[in-house]
N, C-alpha and C. Protein backbone atom coordinates (compact mmCIF):
# COMPACT_ATOMS: atom_id res chain seq x y z
N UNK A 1 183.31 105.85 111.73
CA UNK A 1 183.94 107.13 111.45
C UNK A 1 182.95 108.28 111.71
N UNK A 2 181.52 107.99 111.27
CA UNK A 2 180.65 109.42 111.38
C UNK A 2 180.35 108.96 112.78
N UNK A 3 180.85 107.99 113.78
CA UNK A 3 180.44 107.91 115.03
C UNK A 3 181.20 108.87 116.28
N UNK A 4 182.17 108.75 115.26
CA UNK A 4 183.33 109.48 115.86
C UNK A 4 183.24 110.91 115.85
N UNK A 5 183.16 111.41 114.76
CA UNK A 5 183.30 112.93 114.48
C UNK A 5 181.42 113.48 115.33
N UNK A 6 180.75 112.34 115.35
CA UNK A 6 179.64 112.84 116.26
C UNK A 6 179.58 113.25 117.65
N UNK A 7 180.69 112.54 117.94
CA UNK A 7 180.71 112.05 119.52
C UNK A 7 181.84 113.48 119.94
N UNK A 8 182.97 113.85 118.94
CA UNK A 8 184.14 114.55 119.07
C UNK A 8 183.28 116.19 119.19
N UNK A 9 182.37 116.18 118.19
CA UNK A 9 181.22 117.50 118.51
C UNK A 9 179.78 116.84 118.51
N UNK A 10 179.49 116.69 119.72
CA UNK A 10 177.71 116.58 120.11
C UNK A 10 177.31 117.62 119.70
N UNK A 11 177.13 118.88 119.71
CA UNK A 11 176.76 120.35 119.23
C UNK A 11 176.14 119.55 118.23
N UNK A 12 176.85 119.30 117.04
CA UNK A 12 175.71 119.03 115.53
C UNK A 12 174.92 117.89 116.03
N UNK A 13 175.01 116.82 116.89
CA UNK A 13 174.41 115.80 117.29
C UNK A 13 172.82 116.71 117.74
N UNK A 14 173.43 117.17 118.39
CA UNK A 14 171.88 117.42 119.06
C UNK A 14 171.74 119.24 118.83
N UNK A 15 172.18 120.11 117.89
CA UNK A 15 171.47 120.60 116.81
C UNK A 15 170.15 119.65 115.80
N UNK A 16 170.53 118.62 115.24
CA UNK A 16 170.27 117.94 114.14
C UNK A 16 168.69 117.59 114.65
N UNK A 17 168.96 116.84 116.31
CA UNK A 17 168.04 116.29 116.82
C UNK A 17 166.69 117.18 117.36
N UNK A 18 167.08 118.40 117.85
CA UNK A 18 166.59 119.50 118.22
C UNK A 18 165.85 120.11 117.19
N UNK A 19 166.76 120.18 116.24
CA UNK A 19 165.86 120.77 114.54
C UNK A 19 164.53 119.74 114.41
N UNK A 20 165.11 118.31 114.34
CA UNK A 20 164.17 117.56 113.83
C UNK A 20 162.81 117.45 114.79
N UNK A 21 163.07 117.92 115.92
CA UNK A 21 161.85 117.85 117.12
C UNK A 21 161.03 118.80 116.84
N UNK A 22 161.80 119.66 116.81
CA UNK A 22 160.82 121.34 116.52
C UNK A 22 160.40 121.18 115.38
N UNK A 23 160.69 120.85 114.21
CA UNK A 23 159.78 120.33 113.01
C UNK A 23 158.83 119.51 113.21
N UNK A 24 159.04 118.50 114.15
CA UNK A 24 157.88 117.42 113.64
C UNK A 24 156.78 118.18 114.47
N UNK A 25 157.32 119.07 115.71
CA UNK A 25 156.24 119.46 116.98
C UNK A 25 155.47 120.94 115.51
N UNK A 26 156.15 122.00 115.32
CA UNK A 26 155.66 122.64 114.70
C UNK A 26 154.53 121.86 113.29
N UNK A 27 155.30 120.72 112.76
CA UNK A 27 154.24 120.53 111.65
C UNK A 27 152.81 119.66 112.00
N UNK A 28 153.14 118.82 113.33
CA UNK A 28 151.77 119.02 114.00
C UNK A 28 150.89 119.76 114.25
N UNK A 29 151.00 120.85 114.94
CA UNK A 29 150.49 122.29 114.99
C UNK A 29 149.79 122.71 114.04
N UNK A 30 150.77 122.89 112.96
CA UNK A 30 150.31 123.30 111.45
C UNK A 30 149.04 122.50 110.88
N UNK A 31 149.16 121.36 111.08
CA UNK A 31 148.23 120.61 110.64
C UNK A 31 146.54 120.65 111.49
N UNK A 32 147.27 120.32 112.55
CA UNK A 32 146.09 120.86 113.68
C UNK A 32 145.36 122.03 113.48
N UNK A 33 145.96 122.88 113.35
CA UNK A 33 145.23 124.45 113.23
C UNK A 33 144.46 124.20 111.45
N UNK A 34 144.76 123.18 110.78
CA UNK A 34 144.18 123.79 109.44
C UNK A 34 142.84 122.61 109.41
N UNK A 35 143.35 121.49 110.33
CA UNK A 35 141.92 120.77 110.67
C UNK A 35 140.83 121.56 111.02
N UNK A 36 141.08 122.38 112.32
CA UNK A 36 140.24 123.11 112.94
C UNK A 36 139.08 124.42 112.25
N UNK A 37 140.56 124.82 111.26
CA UNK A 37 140.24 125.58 110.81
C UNK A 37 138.96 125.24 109.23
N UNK A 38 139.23 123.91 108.27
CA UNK A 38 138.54 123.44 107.13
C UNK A 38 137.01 123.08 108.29
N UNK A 39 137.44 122.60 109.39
CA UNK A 39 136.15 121.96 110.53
C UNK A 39 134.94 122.79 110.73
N UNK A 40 135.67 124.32 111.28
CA UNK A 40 134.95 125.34 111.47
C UNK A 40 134.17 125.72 110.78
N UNK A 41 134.83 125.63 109.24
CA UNK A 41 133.93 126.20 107.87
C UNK A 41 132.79 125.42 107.39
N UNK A 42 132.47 124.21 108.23
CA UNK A 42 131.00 123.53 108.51
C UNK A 42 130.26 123.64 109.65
N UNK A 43 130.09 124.75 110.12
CA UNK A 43 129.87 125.03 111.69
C UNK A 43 128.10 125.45 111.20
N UNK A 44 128.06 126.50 110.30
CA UNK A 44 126.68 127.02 110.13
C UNK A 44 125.85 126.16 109.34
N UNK A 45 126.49 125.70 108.65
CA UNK A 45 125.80 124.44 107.52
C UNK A 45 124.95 123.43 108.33
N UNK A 46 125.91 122.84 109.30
CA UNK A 46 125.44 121.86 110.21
C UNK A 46 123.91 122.39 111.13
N UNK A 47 124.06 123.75 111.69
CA UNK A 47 122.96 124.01 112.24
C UNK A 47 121.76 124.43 111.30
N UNK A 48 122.27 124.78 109.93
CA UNK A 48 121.20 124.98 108.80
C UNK A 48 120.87 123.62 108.51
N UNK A 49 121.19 122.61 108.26
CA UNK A 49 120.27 121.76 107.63
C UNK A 49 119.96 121.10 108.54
N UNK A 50 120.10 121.25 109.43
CA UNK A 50 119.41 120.06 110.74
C UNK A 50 117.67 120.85 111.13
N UNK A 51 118.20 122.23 111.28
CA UNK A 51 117.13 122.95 110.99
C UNK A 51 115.78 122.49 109.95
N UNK A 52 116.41 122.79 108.83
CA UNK A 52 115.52 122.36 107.38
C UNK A 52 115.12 121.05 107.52
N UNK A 53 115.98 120.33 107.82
CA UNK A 53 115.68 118.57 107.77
C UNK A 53 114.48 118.22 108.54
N UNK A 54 114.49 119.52 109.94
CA UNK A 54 113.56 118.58 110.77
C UNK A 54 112.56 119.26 110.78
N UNK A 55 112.42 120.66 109.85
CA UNK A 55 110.83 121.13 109.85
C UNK A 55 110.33 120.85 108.14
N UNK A 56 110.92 120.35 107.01
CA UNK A 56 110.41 119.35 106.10
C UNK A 56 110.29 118.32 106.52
N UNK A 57 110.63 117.72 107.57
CA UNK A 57 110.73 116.24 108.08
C UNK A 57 109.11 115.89 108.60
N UNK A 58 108.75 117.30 109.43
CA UNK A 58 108.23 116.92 109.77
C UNK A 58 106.49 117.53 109.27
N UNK A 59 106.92 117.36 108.24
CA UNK A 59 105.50 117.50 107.32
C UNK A 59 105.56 119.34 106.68
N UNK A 60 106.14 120.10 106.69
CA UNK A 60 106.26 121.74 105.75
C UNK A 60 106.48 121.39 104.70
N UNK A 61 105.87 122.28 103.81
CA UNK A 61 106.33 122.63 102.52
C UNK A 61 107.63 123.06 102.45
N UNK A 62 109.08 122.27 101.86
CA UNK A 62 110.31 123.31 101.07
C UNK A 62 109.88 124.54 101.17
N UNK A 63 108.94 125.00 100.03
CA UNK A 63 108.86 126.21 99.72
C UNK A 63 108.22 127.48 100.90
N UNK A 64 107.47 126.68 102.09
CA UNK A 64 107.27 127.41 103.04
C UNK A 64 108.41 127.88 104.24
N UNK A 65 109.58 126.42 104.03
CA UNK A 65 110.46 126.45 105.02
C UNK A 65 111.69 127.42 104.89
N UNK A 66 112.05 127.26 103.56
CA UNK A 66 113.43 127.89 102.91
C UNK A 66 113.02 129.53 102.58
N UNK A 67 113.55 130.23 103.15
CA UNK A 67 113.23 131.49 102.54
C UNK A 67 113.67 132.21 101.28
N UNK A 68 113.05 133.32 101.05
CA UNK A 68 113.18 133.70 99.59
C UNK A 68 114.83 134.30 99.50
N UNK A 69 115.33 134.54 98.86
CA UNK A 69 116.67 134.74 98.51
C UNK A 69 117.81 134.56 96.88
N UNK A 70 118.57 135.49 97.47
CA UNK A 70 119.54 134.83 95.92
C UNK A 70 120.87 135.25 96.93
N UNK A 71 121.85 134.02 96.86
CA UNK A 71 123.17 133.88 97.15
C UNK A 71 124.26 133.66 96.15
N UNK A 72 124.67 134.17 95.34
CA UNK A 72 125.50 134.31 94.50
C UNK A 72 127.43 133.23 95.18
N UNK A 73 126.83 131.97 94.54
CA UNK A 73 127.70 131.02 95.15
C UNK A 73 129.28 131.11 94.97
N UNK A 74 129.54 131.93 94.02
CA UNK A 74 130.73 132.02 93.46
C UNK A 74 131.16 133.47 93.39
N UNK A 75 130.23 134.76 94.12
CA UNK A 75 131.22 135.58 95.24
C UNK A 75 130.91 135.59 96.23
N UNK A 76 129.96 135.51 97.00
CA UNK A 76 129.84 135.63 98.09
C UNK A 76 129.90 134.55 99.00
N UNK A 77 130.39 135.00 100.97
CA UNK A 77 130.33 134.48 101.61
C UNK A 77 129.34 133.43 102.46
N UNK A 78 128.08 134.13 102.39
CA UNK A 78 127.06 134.11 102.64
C UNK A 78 126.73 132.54 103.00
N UNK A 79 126.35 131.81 103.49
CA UNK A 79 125.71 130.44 103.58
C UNK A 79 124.55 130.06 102.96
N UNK A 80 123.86 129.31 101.88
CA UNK A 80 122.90 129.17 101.84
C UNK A 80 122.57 127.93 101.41
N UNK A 81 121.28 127.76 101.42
CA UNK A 81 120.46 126.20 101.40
C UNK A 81 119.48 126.00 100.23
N UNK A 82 119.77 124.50 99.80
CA UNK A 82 118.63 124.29 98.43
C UNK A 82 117.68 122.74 99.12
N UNK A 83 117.06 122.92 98.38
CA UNK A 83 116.39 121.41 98.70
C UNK A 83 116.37 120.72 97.20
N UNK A 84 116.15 119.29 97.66
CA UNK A 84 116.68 118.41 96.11
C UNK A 84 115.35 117.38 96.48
N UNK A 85 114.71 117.06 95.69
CA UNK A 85 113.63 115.94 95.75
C UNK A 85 114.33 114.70 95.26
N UNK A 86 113.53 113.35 95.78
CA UNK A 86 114.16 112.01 95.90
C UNK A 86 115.21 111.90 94.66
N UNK A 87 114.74 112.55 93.67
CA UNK A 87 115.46 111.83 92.30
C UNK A 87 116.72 112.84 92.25
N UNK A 88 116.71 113.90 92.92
CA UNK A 88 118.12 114.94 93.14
C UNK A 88 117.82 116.31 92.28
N UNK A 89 116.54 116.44 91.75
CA UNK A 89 116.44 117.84 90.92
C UNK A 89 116.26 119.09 92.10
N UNK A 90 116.75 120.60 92.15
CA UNK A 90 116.61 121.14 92.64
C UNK A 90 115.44 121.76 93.61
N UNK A 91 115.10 122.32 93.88
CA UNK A 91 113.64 122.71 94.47
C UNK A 91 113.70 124.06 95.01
N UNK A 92 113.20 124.79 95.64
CA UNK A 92 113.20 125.84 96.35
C UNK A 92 114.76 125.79 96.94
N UNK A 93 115.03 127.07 96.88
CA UNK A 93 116.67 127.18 97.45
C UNK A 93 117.23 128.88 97.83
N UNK A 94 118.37 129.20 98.29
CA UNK A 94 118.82 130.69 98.10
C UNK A 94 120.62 130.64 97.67
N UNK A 95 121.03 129.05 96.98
CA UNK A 95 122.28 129.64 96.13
C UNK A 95 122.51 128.93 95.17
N UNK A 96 122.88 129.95 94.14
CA UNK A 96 122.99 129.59 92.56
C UNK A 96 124.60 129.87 92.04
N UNK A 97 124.74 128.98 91.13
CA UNK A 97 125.66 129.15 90.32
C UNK A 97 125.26 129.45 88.77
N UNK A 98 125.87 130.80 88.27
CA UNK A 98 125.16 131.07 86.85
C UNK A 98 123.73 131.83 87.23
N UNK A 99 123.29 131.66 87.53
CA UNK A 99 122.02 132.24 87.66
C UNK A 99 121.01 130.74 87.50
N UNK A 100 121.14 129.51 88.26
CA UNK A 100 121.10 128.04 88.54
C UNK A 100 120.96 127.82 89.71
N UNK A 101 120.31 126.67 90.49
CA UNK A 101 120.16 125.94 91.65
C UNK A 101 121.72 125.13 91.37
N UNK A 102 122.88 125.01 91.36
CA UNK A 102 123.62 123.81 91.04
C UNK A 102 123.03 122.60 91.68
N UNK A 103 123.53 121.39 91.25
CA UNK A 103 123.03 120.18 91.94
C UNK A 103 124.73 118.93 91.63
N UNK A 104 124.71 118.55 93.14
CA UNK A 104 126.03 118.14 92.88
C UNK A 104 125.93 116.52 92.68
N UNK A 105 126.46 116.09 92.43
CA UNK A 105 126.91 114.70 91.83
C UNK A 105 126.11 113.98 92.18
N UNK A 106 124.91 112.75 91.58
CA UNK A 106 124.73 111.94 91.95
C UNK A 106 124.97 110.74 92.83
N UNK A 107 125.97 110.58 92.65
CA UNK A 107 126.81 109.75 93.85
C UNK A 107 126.46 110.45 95.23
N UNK A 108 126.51 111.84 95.35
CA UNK A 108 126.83 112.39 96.68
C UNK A 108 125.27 111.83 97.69
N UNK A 109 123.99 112.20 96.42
CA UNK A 109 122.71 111.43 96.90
C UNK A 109 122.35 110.35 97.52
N UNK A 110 123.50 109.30 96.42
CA UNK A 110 123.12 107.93 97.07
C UNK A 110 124.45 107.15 98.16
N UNK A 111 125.14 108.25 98.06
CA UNK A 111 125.67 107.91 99.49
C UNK A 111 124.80 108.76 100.69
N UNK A 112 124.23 109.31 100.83
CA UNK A 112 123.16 110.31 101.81
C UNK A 112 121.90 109.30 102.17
N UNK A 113 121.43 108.79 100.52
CA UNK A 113 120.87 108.26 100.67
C UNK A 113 120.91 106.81 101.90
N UNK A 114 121.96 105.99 101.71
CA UNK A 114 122.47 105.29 102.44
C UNK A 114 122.90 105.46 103.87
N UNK A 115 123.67 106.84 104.23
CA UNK A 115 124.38 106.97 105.41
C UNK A 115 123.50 108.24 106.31
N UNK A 116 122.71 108.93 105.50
CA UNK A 116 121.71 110.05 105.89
C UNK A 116 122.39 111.33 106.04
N UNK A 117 124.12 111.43 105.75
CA UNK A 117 124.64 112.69 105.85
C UNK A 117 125.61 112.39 105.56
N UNK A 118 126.35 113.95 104.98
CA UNK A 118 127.66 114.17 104.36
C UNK A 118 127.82 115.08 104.45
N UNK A 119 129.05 115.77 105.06
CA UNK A 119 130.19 116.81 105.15
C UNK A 119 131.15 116.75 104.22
N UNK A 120 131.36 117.56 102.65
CA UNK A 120 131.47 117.12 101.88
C UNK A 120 132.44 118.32 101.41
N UNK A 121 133.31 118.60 100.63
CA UNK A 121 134.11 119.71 99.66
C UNK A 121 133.50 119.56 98.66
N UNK A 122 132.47 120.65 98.25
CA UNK A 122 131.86 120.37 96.60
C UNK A 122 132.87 121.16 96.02
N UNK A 123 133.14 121.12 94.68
CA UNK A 123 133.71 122.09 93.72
C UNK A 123 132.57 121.72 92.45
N UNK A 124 131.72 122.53 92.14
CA UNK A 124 130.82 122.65 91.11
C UNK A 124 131.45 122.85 90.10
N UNK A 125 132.78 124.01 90.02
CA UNK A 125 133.21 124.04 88.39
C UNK A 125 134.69 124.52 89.33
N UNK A 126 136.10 124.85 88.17
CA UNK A 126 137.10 125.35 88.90
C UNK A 126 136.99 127.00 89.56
N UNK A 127 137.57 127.19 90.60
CA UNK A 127 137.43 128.12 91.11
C UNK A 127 136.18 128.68 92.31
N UNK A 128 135.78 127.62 92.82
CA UNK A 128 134.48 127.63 93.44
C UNK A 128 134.54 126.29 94.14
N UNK A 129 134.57 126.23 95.66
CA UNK A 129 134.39 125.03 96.20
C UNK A 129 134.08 125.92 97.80
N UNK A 130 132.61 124.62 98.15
CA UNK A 130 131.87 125.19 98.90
C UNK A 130 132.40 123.92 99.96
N UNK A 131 132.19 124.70 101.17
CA UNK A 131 131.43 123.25 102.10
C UNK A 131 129.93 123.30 102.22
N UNK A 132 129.95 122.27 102.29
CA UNK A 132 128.46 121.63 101.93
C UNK A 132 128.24 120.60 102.88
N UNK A 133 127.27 120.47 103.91
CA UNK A 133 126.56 119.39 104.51
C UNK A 133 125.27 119.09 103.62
N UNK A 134 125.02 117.74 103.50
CA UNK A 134 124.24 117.23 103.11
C UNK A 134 122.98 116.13 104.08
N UNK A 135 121.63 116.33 104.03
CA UNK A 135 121.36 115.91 105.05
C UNK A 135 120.07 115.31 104.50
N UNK A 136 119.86 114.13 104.71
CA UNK A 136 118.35 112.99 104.21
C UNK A 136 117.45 113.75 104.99
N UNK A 137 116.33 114.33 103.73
CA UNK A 137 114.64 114.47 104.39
C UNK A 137 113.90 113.00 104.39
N UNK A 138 113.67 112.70 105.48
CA UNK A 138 112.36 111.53 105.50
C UNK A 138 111.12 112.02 105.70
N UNK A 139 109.64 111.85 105.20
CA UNK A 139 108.88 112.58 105.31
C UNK A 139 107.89 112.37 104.28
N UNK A 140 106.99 113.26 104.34
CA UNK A 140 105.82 113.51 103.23
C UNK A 140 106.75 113.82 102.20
N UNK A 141 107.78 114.89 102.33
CA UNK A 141 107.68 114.92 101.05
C UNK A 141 109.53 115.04 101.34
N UNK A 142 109.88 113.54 100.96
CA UNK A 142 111.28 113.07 101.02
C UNK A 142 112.04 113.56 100.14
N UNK A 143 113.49 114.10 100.69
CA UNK A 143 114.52 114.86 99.42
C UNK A 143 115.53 114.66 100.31
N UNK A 144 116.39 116.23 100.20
CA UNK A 144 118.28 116.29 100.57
C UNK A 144 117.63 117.39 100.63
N UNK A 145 118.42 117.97 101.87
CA UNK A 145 118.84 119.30 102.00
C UNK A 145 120.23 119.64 102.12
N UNK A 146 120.53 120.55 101.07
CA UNK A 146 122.02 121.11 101.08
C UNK A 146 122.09 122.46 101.39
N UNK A 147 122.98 122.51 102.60
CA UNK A 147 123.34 123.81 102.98
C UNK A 147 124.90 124.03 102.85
N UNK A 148 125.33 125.24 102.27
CA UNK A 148 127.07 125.55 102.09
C UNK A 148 127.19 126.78 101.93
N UNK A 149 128.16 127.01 101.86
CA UNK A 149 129.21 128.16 101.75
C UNK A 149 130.35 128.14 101.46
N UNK A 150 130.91 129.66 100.71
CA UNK A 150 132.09 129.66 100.25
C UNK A 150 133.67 129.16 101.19
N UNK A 151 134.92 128.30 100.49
CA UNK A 151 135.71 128.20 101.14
C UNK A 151 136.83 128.90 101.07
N UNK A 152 136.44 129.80 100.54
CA UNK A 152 137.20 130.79 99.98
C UNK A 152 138.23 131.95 100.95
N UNK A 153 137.45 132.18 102.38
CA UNK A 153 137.63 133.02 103.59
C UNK A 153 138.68 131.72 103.75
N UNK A 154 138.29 130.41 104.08
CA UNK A 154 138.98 129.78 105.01
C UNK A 154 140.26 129.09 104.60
N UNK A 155 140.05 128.77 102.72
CA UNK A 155 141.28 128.85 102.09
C UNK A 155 142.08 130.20 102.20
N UNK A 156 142.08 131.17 102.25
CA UNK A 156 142.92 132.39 102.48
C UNK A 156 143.54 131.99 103.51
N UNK A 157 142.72 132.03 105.11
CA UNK A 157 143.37 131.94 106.45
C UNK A 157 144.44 130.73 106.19
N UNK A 158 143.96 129.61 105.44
CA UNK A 158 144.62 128.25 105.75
C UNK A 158 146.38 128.76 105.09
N UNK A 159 146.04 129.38 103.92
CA UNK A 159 147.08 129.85 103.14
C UNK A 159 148.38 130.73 103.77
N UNK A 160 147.31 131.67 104.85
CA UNK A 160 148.30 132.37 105.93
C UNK A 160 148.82 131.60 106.82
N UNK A 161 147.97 130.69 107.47
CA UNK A 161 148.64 129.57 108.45
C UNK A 161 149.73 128.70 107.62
N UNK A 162 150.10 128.69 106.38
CA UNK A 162 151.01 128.03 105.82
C UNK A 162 151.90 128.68 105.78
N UNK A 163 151.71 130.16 105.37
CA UNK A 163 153.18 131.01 105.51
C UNK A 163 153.98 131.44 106.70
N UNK A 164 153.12 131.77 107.78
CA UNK A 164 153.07 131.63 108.90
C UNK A 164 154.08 130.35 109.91
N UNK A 165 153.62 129.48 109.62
CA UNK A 165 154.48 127.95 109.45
C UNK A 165 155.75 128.15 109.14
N UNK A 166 155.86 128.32 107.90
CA UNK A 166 157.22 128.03 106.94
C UNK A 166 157.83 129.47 107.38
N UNK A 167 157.43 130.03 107.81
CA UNK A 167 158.23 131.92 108.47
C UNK A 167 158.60 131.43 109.58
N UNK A 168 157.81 130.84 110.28
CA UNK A 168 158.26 130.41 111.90
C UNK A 168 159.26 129.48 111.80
N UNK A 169 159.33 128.50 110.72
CA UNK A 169 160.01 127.05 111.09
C UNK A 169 161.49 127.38 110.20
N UNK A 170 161.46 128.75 109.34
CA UNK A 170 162.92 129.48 108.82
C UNK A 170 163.92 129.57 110.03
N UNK A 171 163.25 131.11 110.52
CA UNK A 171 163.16 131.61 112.03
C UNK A 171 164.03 130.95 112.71
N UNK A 172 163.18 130.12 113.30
CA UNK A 172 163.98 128.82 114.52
C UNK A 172 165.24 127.91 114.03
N UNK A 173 164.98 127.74 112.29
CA UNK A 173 165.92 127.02 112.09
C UNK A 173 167.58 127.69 112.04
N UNK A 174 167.05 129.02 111.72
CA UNK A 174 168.38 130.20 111.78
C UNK A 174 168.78 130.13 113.05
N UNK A 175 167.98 130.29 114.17
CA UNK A 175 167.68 130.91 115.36
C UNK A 175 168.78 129.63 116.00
N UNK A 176 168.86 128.18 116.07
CA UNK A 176 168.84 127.47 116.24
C UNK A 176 170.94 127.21 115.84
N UNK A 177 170.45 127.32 114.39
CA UNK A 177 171.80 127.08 113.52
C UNK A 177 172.68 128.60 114.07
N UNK A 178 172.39 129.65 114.46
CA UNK A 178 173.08 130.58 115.01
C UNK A 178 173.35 130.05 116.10
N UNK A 179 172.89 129.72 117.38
CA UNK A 179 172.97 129.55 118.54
C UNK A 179 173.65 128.23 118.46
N UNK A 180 173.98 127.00 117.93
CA UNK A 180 174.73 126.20 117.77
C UNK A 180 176.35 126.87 117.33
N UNK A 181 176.28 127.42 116.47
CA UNK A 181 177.08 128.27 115.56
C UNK A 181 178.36 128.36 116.69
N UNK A 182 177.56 129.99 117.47
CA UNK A 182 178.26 130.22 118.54
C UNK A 182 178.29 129.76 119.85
N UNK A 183 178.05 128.54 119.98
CA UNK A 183 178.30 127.19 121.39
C UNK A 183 179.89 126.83 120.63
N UNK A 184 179.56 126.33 119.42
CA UNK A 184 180.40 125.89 118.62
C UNK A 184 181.98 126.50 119.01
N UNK A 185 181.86 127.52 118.29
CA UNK A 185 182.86 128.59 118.92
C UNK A 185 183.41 128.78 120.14
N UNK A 186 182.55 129.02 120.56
CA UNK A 186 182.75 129.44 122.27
C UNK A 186 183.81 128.21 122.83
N UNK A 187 183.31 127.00 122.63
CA UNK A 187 183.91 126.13 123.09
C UNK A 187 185.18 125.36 122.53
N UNK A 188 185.53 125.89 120.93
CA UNK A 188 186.98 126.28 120.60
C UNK A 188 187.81 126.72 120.84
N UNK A 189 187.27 128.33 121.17
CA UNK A 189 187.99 128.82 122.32
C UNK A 189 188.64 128.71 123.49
N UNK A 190 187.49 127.82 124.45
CA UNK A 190 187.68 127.46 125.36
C UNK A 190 188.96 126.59 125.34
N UNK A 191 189.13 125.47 124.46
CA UNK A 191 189.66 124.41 124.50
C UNK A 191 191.08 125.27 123.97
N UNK A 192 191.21 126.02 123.03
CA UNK A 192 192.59 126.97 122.91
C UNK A 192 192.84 127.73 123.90
């Protein structure tokens, strides 16, 4: 019976099918662009601690390598880097939480420890989540270097790329359901 009334109007047949294409193609997209976009927001981190890693690596003092600074982790944009000695306590750095070096989870160490790096979402407390690369010092004087920044810019954009999405995929679906609408019609006519 619903084979019938499909076949008697294709119009909703391939409305239905058409909707469902442009959804799955648009929510690819969507997704794509917010990969790119969480990806990007480890772009400077990556060239900061590879940096740090390989001039403590290769015999500097932390405290000669890292420059002086205060990065205020929880407003500002800013990128900045701490160093952590083997056991994970802070060391020379330029971002704080509280007026603090934060230091993130043990676990995060001894997986570093193990794999020598991590691209990681820290959230230190609610309302504050950095990206963070994490990167094994080997060396005289062996630690972690963590470099991050706020995700705060890139949660906004991601947030617009969501409305953005769901505005576009209204849009088309009106756009779509109108233009079926009046095929619909048209060809009632026709047939009267």
């Amino acid at each position: 019976m619903l084979r019938d009334q499909v076949l008697r109007r294709p119009i909703v047949f391939h409305t239905f099918a058409l909707a469902g294409i442009l959804t799955l193609l648009g929510g690819a997209a969507s997704v794509t662009m917010q990969q790119m976009l969480r990806r990007g927001a480890n772009e400077p981190q990556i060239d900061m601690a590879n940096y740090y890693v390989g001039e403590i690596g290769s015999g500097e003092e932390p405290g000669n390598v890292i420059p002086p600074g205060y990065v205020d982790a929880e407003r500002s944009l800013q990128p900045f880097v701490i160093f952590y000695d083997d056991q994970g306590k802070p060391g020379p750095g330029t971002g704080y939480l509280d007026q603090i070096l934060p230091t993130p989870p043990s676990g995060v160490f001894d997986f570093v420890r193990k794999q020598g790096s991590e691209n990681v979402t820290w959230q230190p407390r609610p309302g504050v989540r950095l990206a963070s690369v994490i990167r094994r010092v080997q060396g005289k004087k062996s630690g972690f270097i963590l470099a991050a920044r706020s995700l705060r810019l890139v949660e906004q954009q991601e947030s617009l790329l969501r409305r953005i999405a769901v505005g576009g995929w209204i849009t088309v679906m009106i756009l779509l359901i109108g233009g079926a609408s009046l095929l619909s019609r048209a060809q009632r006519v026709e047939r009267v």
